[in-house]
Protein backbone atom coordinates (compact mmCIF):
# COMPACT_ATOMS: atom_id res chain seq x y z
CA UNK A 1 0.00 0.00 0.00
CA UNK A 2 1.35 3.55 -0.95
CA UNK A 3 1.79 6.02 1.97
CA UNK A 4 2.94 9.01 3.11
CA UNK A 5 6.70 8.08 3.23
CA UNK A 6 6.36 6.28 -0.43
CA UNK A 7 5.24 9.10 -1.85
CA UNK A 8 7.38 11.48 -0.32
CA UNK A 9 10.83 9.09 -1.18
CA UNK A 10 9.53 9.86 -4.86
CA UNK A 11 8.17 13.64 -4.90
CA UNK A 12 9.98 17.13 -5.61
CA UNK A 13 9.84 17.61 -1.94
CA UNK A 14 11.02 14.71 -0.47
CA UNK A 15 14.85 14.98 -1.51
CA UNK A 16 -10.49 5.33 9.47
CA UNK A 17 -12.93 4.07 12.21
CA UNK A 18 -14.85 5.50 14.59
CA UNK A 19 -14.36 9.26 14.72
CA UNK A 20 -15.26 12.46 17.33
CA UNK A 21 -19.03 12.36 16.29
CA UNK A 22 -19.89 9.24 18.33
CA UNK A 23 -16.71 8.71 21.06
CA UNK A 24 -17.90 8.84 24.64
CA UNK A 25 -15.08 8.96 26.92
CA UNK A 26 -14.69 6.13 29.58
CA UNK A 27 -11.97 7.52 31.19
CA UNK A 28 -11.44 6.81 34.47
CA UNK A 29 -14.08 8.09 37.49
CA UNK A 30 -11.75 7.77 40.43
CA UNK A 31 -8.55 9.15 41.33
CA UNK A 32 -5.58 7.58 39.80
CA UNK A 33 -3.84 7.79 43.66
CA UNK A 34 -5.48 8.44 46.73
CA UNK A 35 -5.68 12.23 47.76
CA UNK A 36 -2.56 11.89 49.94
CA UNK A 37 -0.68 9.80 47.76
CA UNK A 38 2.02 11.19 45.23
CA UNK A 39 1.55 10.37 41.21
CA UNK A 40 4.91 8.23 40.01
CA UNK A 41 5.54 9.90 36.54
CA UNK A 42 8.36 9.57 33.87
CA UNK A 43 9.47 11.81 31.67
CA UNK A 44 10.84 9.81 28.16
CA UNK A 45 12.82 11.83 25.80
CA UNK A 46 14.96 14.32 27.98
CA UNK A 47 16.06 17.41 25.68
CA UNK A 48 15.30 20.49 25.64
CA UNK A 49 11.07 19.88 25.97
CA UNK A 50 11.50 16.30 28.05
CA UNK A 51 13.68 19.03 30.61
CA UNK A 52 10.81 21.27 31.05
CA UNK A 53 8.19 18.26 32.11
CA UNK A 54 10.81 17.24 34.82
CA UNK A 55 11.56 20.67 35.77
CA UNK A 56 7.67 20.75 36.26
CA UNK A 57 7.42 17.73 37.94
CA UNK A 58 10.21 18.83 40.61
CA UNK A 59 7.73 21.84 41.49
CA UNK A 60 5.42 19.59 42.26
CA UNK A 61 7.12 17.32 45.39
CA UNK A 62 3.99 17.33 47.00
CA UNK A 63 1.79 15.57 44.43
CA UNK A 64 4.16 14.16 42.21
CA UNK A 65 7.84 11.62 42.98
CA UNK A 66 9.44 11.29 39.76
CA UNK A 67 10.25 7.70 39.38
CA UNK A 68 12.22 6.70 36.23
CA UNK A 69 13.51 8.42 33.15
CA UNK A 70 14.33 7.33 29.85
CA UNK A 71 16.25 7.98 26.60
CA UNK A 72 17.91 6.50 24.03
CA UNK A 73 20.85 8.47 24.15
CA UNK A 74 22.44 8.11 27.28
CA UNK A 75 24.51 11.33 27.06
CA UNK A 76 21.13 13.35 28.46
CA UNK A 77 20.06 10.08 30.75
CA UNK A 78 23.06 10.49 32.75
CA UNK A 79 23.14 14.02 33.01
CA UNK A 80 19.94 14.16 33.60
CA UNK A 81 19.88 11.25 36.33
CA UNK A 82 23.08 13.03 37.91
CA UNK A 83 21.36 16.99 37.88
CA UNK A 84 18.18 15.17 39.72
CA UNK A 85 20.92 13.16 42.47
CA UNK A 86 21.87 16.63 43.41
CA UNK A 87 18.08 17.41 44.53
CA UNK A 88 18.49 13.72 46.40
CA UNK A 89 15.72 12.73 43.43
CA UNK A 90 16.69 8.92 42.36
CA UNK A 91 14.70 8.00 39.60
CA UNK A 92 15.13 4.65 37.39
CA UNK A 93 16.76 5.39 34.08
CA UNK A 94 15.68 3.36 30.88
CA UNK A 95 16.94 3.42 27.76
CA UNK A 96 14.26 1.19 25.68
CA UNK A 97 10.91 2.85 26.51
CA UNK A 98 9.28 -0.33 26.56
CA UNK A 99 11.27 -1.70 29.91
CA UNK A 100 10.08 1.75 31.43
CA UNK A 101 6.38 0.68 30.28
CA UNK A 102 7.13 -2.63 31.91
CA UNK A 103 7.75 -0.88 35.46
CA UNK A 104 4.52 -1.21 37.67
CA UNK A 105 5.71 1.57 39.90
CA UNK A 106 4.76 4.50 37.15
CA UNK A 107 1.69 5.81 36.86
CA UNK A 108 1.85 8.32 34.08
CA UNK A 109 4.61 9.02 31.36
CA UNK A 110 5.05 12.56 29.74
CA UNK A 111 6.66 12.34 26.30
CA UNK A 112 9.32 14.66 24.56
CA UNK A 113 10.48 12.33 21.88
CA UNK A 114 10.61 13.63 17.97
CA UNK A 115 7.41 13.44 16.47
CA UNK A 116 7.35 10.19 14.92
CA UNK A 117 7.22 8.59 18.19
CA UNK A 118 4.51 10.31 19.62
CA UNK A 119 1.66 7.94 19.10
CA UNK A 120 3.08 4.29 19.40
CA UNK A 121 4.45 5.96 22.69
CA UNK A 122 0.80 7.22 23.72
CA UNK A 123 -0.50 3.53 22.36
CA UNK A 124 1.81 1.37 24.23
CA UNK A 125 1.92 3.58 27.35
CA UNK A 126 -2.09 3.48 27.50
CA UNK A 127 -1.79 -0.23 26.58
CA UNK A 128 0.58 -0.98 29.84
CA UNK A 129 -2.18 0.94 31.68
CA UNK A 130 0.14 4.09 32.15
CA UNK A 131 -1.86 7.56 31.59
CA UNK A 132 0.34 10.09 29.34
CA UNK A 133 0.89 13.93 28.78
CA UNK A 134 2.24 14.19 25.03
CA UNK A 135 4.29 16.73 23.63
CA UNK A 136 3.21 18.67 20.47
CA UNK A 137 2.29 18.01 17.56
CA UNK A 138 0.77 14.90 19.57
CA UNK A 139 1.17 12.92 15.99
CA UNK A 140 3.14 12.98 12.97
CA UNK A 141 -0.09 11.95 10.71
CA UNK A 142 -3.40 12.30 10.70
CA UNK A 143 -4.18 8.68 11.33
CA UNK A 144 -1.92 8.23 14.09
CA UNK A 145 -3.55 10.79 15.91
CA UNK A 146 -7.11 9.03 15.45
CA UNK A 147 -5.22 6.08 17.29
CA UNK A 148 -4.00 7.91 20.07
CA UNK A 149 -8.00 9.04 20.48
CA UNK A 150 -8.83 5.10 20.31
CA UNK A 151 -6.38 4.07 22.85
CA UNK A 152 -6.94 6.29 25.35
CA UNK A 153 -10.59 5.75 25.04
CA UNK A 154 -10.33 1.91 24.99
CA UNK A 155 -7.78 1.39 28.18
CA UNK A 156 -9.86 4.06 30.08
CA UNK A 157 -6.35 6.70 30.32
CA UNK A 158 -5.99 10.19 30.63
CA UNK A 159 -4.04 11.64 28.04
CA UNK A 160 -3.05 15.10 27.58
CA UNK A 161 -2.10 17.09 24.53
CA UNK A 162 0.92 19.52 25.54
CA UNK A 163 -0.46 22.45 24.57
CA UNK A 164 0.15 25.50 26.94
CA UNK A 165 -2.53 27.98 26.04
CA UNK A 166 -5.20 26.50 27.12
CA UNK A 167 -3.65 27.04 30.99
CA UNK A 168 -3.76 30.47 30.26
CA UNK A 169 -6.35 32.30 32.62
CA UNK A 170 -5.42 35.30 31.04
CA UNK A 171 -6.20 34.23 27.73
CA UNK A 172 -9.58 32.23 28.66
CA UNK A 173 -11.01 35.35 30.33
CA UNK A 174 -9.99 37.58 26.91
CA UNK A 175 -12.08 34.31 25.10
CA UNK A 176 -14.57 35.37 26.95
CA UNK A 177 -14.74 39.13 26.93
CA UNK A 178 -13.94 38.99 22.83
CA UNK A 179 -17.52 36.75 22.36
CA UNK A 180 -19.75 38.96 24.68
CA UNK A 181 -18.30 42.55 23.56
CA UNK A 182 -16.32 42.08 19.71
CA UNK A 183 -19.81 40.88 17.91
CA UNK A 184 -18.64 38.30 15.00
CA UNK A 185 -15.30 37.29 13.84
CA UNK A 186 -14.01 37.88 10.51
CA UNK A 187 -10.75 36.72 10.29
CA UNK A 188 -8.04 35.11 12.07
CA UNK A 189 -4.46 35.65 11.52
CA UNK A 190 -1.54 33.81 12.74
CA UNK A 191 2.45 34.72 12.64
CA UNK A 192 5.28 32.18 13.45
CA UNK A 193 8.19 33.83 12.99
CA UNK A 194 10.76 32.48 14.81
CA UNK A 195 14.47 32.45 13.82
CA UNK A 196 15.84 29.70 12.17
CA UNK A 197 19.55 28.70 10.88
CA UNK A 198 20.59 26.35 8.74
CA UNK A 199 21.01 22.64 9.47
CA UNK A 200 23.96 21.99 7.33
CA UNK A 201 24.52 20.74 3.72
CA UNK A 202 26.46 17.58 3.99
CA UNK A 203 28.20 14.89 1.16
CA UNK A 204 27.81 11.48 3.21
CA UNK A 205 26.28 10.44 5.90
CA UNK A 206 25.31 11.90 9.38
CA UNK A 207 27.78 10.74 11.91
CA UNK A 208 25.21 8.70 15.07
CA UNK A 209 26.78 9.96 18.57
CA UNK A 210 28.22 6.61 20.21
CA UNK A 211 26.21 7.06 23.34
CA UNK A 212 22.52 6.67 21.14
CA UNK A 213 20.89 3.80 20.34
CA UNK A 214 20.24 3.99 16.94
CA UNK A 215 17.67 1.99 16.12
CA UNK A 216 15.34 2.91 19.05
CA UNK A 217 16.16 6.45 17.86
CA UNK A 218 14.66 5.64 14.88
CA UNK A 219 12.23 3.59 15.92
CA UNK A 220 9.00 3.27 13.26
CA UNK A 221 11.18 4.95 10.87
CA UNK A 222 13.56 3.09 8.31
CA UNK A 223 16.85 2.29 9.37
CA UNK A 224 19.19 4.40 7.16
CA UNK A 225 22.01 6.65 7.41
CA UNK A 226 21.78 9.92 9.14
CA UNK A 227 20.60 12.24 6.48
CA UNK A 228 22.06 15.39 8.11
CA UNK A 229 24.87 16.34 9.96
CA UNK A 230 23.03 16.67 13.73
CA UNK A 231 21.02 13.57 15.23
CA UNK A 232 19.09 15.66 17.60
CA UNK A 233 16.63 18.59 17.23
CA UNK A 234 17.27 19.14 13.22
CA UNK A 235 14.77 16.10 12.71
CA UNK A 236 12.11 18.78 12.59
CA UNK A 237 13.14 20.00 9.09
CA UNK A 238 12.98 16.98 7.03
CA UNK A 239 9.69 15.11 6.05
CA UNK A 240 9.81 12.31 7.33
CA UNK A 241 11.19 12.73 10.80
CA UNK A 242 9.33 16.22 11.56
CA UNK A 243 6.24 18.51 10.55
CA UNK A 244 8.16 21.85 10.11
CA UNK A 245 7.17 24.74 11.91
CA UNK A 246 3.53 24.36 11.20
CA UNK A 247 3.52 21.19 12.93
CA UNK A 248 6.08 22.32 15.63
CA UNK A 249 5.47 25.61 17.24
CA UNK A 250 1.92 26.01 15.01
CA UNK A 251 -0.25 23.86 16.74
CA UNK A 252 0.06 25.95 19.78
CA UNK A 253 -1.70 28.99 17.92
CA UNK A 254 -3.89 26.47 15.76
CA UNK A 255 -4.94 24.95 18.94
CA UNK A 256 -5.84 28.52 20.27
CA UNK A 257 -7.43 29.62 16.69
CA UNK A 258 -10.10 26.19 16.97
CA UNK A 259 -10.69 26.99 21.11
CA UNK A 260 -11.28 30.54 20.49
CA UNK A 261 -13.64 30.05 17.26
CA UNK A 262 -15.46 27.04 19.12
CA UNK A 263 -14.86 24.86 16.43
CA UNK A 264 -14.67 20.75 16.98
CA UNK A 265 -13.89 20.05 13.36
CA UNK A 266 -11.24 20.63 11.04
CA UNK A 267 -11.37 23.36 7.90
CA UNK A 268 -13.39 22.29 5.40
CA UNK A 269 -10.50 23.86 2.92
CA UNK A 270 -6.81 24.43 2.91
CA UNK A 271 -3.98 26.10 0.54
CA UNK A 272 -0.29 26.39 1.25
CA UNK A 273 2.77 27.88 -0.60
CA UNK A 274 5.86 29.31 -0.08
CA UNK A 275 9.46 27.28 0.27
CA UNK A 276 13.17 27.15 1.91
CA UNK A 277 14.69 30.43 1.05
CA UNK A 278 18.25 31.84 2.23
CA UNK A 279 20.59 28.81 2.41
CA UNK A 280 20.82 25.50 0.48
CA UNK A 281 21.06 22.80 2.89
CA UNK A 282 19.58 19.32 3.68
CA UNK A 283 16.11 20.52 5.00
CA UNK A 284 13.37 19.96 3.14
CA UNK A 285 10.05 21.56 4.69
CA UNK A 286 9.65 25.02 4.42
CA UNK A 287 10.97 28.01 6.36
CA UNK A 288 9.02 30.39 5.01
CA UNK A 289 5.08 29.12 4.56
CA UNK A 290 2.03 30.42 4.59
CA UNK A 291 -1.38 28.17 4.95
CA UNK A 292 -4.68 29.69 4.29
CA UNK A 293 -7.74 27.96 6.10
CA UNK A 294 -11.89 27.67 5.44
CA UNK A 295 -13.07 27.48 8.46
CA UNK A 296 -17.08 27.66 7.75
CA UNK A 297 -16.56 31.00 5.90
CA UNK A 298 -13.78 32.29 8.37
CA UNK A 299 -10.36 32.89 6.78
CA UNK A 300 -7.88 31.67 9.16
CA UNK A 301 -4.12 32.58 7.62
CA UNK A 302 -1.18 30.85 9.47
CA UNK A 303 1.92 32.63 8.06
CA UNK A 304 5.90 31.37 9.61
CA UNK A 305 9.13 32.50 8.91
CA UNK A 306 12.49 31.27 9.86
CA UNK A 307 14.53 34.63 8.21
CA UNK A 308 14.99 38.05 10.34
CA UNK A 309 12.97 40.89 9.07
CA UNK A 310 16.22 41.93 6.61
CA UNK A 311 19.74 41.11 5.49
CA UNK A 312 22.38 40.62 8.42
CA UNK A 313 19.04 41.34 11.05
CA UNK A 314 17.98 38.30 13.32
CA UNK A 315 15.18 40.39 14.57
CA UNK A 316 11.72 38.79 13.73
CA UNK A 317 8.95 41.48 11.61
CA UNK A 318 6.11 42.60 13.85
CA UNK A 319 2.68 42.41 12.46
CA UNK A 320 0.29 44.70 10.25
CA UNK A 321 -3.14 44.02 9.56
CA UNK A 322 -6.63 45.87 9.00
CA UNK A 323 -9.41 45.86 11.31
CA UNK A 324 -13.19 45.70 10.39
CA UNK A 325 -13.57 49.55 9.77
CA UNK A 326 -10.22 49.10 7.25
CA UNK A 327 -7.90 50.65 10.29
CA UNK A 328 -4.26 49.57 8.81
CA UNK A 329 -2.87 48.40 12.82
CA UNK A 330 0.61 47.85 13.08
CA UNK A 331 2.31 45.32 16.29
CA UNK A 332 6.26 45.76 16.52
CA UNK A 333 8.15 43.08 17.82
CA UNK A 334 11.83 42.88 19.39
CA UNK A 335 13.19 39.58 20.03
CA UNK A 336 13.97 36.12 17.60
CA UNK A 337 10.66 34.32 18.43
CA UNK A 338 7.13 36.23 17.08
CA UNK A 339 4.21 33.71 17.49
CA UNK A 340 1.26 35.24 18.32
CA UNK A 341 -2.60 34.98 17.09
CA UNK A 342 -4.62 37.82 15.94
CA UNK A 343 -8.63 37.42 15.95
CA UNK A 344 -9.92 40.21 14.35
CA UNK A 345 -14.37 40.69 14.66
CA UNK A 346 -16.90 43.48 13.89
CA UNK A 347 -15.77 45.72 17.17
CA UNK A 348 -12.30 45.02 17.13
CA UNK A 349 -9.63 42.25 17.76
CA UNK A 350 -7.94 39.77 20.33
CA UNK A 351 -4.25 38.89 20.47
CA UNK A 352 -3.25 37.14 23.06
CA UNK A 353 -4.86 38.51 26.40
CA UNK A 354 -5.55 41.63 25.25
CA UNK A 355 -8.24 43.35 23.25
CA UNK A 356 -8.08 46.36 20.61
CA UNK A 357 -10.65 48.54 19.14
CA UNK A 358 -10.72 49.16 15.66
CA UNK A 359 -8.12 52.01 16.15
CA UNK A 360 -5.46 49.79 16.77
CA UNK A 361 -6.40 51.22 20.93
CA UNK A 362 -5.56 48.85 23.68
CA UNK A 363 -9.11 48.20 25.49
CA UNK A 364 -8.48 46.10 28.13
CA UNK A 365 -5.31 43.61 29.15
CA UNK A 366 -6.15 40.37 31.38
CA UNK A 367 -4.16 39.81 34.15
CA UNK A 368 -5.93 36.83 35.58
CA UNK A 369 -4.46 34.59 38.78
CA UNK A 370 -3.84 30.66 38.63
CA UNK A 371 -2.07 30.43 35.76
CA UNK A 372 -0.43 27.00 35.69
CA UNK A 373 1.56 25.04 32.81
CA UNK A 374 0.22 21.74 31.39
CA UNK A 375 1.84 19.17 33.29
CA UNK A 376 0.01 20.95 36.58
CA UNK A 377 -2.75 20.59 34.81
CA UNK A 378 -2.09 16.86 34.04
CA UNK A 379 -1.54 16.07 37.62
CA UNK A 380 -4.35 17.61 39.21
CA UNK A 381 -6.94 15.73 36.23
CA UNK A 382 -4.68 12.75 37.74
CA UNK A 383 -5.17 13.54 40.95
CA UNK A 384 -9.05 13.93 40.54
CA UNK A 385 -9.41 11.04 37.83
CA UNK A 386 -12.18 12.87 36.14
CA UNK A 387 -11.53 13.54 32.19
CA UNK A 388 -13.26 16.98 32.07
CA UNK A 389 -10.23 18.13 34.34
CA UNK A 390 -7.75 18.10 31.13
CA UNK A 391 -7.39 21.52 29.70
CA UNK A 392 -6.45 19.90 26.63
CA UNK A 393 -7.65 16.05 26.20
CA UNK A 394 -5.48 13.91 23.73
CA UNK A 395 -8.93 14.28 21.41
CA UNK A 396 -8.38 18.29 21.52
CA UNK A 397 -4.81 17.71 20.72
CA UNK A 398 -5.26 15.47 17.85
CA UNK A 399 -8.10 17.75 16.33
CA UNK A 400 -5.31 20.79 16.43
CA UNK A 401 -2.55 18.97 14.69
CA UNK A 402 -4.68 18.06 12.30
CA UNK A 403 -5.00 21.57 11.38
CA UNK A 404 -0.93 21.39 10.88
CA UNK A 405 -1.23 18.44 8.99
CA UNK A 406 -3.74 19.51 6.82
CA UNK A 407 -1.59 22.59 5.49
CA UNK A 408 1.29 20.87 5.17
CA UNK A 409 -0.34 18.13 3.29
CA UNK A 410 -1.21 21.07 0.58
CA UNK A 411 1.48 21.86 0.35
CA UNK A 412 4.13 18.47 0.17
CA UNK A 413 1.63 17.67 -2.98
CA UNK A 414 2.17 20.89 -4.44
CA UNK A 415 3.74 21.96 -7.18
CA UNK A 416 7.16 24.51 -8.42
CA UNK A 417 5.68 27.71 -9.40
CA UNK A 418 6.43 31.07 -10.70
CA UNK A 419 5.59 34.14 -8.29
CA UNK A 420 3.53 35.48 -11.21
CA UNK A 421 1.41 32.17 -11.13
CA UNK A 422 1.33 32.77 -7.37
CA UNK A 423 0.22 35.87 -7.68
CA UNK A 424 -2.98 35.19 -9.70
CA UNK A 425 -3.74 32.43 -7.07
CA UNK A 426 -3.77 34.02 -3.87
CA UNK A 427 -6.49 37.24 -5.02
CA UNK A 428 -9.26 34.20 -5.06
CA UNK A 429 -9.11 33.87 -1.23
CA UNK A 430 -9.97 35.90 1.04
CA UNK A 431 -7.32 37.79 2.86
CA UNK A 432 -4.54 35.83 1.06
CA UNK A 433 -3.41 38.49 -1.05
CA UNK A 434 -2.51 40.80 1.69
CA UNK A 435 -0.06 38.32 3.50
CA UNK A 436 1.54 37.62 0.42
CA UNK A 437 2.54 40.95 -0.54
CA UNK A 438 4.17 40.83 2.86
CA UNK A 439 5.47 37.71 2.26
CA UNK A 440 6.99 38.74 -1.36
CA UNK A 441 8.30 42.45 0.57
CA UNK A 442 9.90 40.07 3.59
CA UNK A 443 12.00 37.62 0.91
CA UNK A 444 13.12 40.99 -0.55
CA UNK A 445 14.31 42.55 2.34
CA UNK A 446 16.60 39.74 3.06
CA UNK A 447 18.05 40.05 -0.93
CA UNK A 448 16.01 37.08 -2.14
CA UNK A 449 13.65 37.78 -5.40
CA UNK A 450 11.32 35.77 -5.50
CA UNK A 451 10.88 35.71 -9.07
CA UNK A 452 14.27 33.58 -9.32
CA UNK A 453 13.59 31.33 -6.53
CA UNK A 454 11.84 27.44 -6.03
CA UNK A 455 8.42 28.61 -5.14
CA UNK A 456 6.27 25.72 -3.98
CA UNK A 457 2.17 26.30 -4.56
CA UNK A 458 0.00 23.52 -3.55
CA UNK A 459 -3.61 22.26 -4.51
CA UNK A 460 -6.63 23.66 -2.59
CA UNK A 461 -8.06 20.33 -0.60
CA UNK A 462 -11.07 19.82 0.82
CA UNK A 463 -11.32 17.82 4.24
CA UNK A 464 -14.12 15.92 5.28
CA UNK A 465 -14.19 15.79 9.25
CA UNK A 466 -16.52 13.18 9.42
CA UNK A 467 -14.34 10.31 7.91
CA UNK A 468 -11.01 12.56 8.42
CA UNK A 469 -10.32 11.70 5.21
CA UNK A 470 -9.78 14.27 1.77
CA UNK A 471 -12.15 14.85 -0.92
CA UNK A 472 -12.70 15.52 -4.16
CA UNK A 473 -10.37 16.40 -6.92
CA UNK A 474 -6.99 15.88 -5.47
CA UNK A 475 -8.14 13.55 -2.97
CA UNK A 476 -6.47 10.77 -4.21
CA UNK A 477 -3.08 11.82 -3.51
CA UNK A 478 -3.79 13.92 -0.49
CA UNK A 479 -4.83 10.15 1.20
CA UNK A 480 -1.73 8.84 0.82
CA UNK A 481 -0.33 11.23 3.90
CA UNK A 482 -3.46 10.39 6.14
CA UNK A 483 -0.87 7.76 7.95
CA UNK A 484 2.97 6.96 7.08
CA UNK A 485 4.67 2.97 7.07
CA UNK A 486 5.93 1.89 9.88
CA UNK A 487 8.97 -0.61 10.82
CA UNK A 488 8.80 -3.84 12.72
CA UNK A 489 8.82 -3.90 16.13
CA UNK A 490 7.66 -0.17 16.13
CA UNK A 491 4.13 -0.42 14.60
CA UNK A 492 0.80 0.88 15.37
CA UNK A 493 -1.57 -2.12 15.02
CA UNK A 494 -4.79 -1.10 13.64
CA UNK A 495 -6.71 -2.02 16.32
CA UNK A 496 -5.48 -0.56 19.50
């Protein structure tokens, strides 16, 4: 059967059961500990994000003992097991995830690995009866995310989607205030721009570090050699190891977009263009995208760059948009990381907890008490047992990604275009044409023209919720990246 990774092994760019309509939830009615008893969690992965869910766990001594740790690489397991000795913490440290499953002392695993092992991680930790908080994008494919729903449902675990906004109080109460006081939403717009390098161009082979473990490094994926010159981190900028930025920092303002429109269904359309400008090296998703979104007649534009806002400059751009009345409004920024969601309705707009008239004038900023990150979140749903305690339930989390997926899927069976090509195809949706003048303006600034440069367009899909599945006229290609192939031991079975 073709998938996802066939296809992509042969494209330009690669150099379903029961669904949300009918789920109940089954999770579990009681406590997972009693109320004076401490949750035994384990963090797998432990890099930069599988740090942050044990620093989180450590301010939490009074509800939670952290009781093993695992990686594959045993460089970060040991330094990791030796910072925590310090703190007289004494966890277990695994380096197969599946002996860590095997250990009846945990009760709930958080998980920072890449991408690709985010759902057989969720599936076999739900399977050995251990509840889960999982990192961002909670899947690498549409279908694996479907699975994580399944599992969780089936084995009667709570599972959490890491996704921080939702523990905003701040943000919630702005939610709020936008629906009772801004009148109707228009349209949504959405800037990543965070600074990225290069990864590298290199002739052979990736050298693997002697202290990982290869092959469960790899895990479903094919064992091959390293196609880049770093193991760790630069997995997020090739196909089939990562999602790119819309899959890696974009669900968290995706997530946000669907919460704060009240949607529980994906865009019924999607278009994506744009391509890897500024360096030639052995990534292959874009750094510089832009996805445009139906969501039942509300443009939602997701727009991410990895280049400063000009030559030599690692400064991100601010943002400029129009408000309802045509008020051009203008957001500097300072700083290498710009990610931030702008909701823009009849009386004026919301970006992240505060609201604006239609003069671009600051209304009112929410400063709101009890905010708390995810993993407190996860331990006091774990605490109470009850499922409606999640900020963000693994079916929440899956519904998000898909957004990512979705727009990246447009645009890995696009197309090379020419900017004038491009040009004639944004004016036919709405609000498109404005963020691509900015995007054409931004490639200049940083001497790129885009007339002399790979552009990537793709096809306009059209997603059907109900069966999470594409339709109509390129449907049959867009299906083959619903789910990717997967390598023996390190499958997800069909049935969970």
């Amino acid at each position: 059967m073709t998938n996802r990774r066939d296809f992509l092994k042969n494209s330009v760019l690669g150099g379903a059961g029961l669904l949300f309509s009918s789920y109940t939830f089954g999770t579990p009615a009681h406590p997972v500990k009693g109320a004076n008893e401490r949750i035994h969690a384990a963090v797998i992965g432990l890099r930069g994000i599988g740090q942050s869910h044990v620093n989180s766990y450590k301010r939490q001594p009074e509800n939670v003992r952290i009781t093993a740790l695992c990686d594959c690489d045993t460089e970060y397991l040991d330094k990791m097991l030796a910072s925590l000795a310090k703190d007289s913490i004494h966890p277990k440290g695994y380096r197969d995830l599946r002996d860590l499953l095997d250990d009846k002392d945990v009760d709930a695993v958080s998980i920072g690995m890449p991408n690709y092992w985010h759902a057989l991680a969720t599936v076999w930790a739900c399977q050995a009866g251990k509840h889960v908080c999982v990192e961002k994008p909670v899947s690498h494919s549409i279908w694996e995310g479907r699975k994580m729903v399944e599992a969780a449902r089936k084995y009667k675990r709570l599972v959490q989607a890491d996704l921080d906004t939702r523990s905003n109080t701040s943000v919630a109460a702005a939610i709020d205030y936008m629906h009772t006081h801004l009148g109707k939403v228009l349209y949504v717009r959405i800037v990543n721009y965070k600074r990225r390098q290069s990864i590298g161009k290199i002739k052979g082979p990736g050298v693997i570090p002697a202290t990982c473990d290869y092959n469960l490094h790899s895990g479903p994926l094919p064992m091959m050699p390293l196609p880049r010159r770093e193991l760790h981190y630069d997995w997020h900028w090739q196909w089939f190891t990562g999602n790119g930025e819309l899959g890696n920092n974009g669900p968290h303002q995706l997530d946000l977009c669907r919460w704060a429109l009240g949607r529980q269904h994906a865009p019924q359309r999607a278009l994506s263009f744009g391509g890897r400008f500024g360096y030639t090296d052995d990534g292959n998703v874009p750094n510089t995208q832009v996805a445009w979104y139906d969501c039942d007649g509300i443009p939602v534009i997701y727009d991410s760059r990895a280049l400063g806002e000009k030559t030599g400059i690692d400064n991100m751009d601010g943002f400029t948009g129009h408000t309802a009345t045509g008020k051009k409004v203008h957001h500097p920024f300072q700083g290498s990381a710009n990610c931030s969601i702008y909701i823009f309705c009849e009386n004026g707009y919301l970006t992240g907890d505060s609201i604006f008239d239609n003069n671009g004038a600051l209304v009112k900023r929410f400063e709101e008490p009890g905010r708390v990150g995810p993993q407190f979140n996860f331990v006091k749903a774990l605490k109470s047992g009850k499922q409606e305690d999640l900020r963000t339930d693994i079916l929440e989390g899956h519904l998000s990604a898909n957004i990512s997926h979705i727009g990246n899927i447009s645009y890995q069976t696009g197309t090379r275009t020419s900017l004038e090509e491009l040009r004639k195809t944004v004016v036919r949706y709405p609000g498109l044409e404005e963020v691509f003048l900015s995007f054409e303006e931004h490639l200049r600034l940083n001497g790129i023209d885009p007339a002399g440069e790979e552009l990537f367009l793709g096809p306009e899909l059209t997603f059907d919720s109900s069966t999470e599945r594409f339709t109509g006229e390129h449907a049959e290609v867009a299906n083959l990246f619903l789910r990717d192939s997967y390598r023996e031991p390190f499958v997800i079975p069909e049935k969970v």
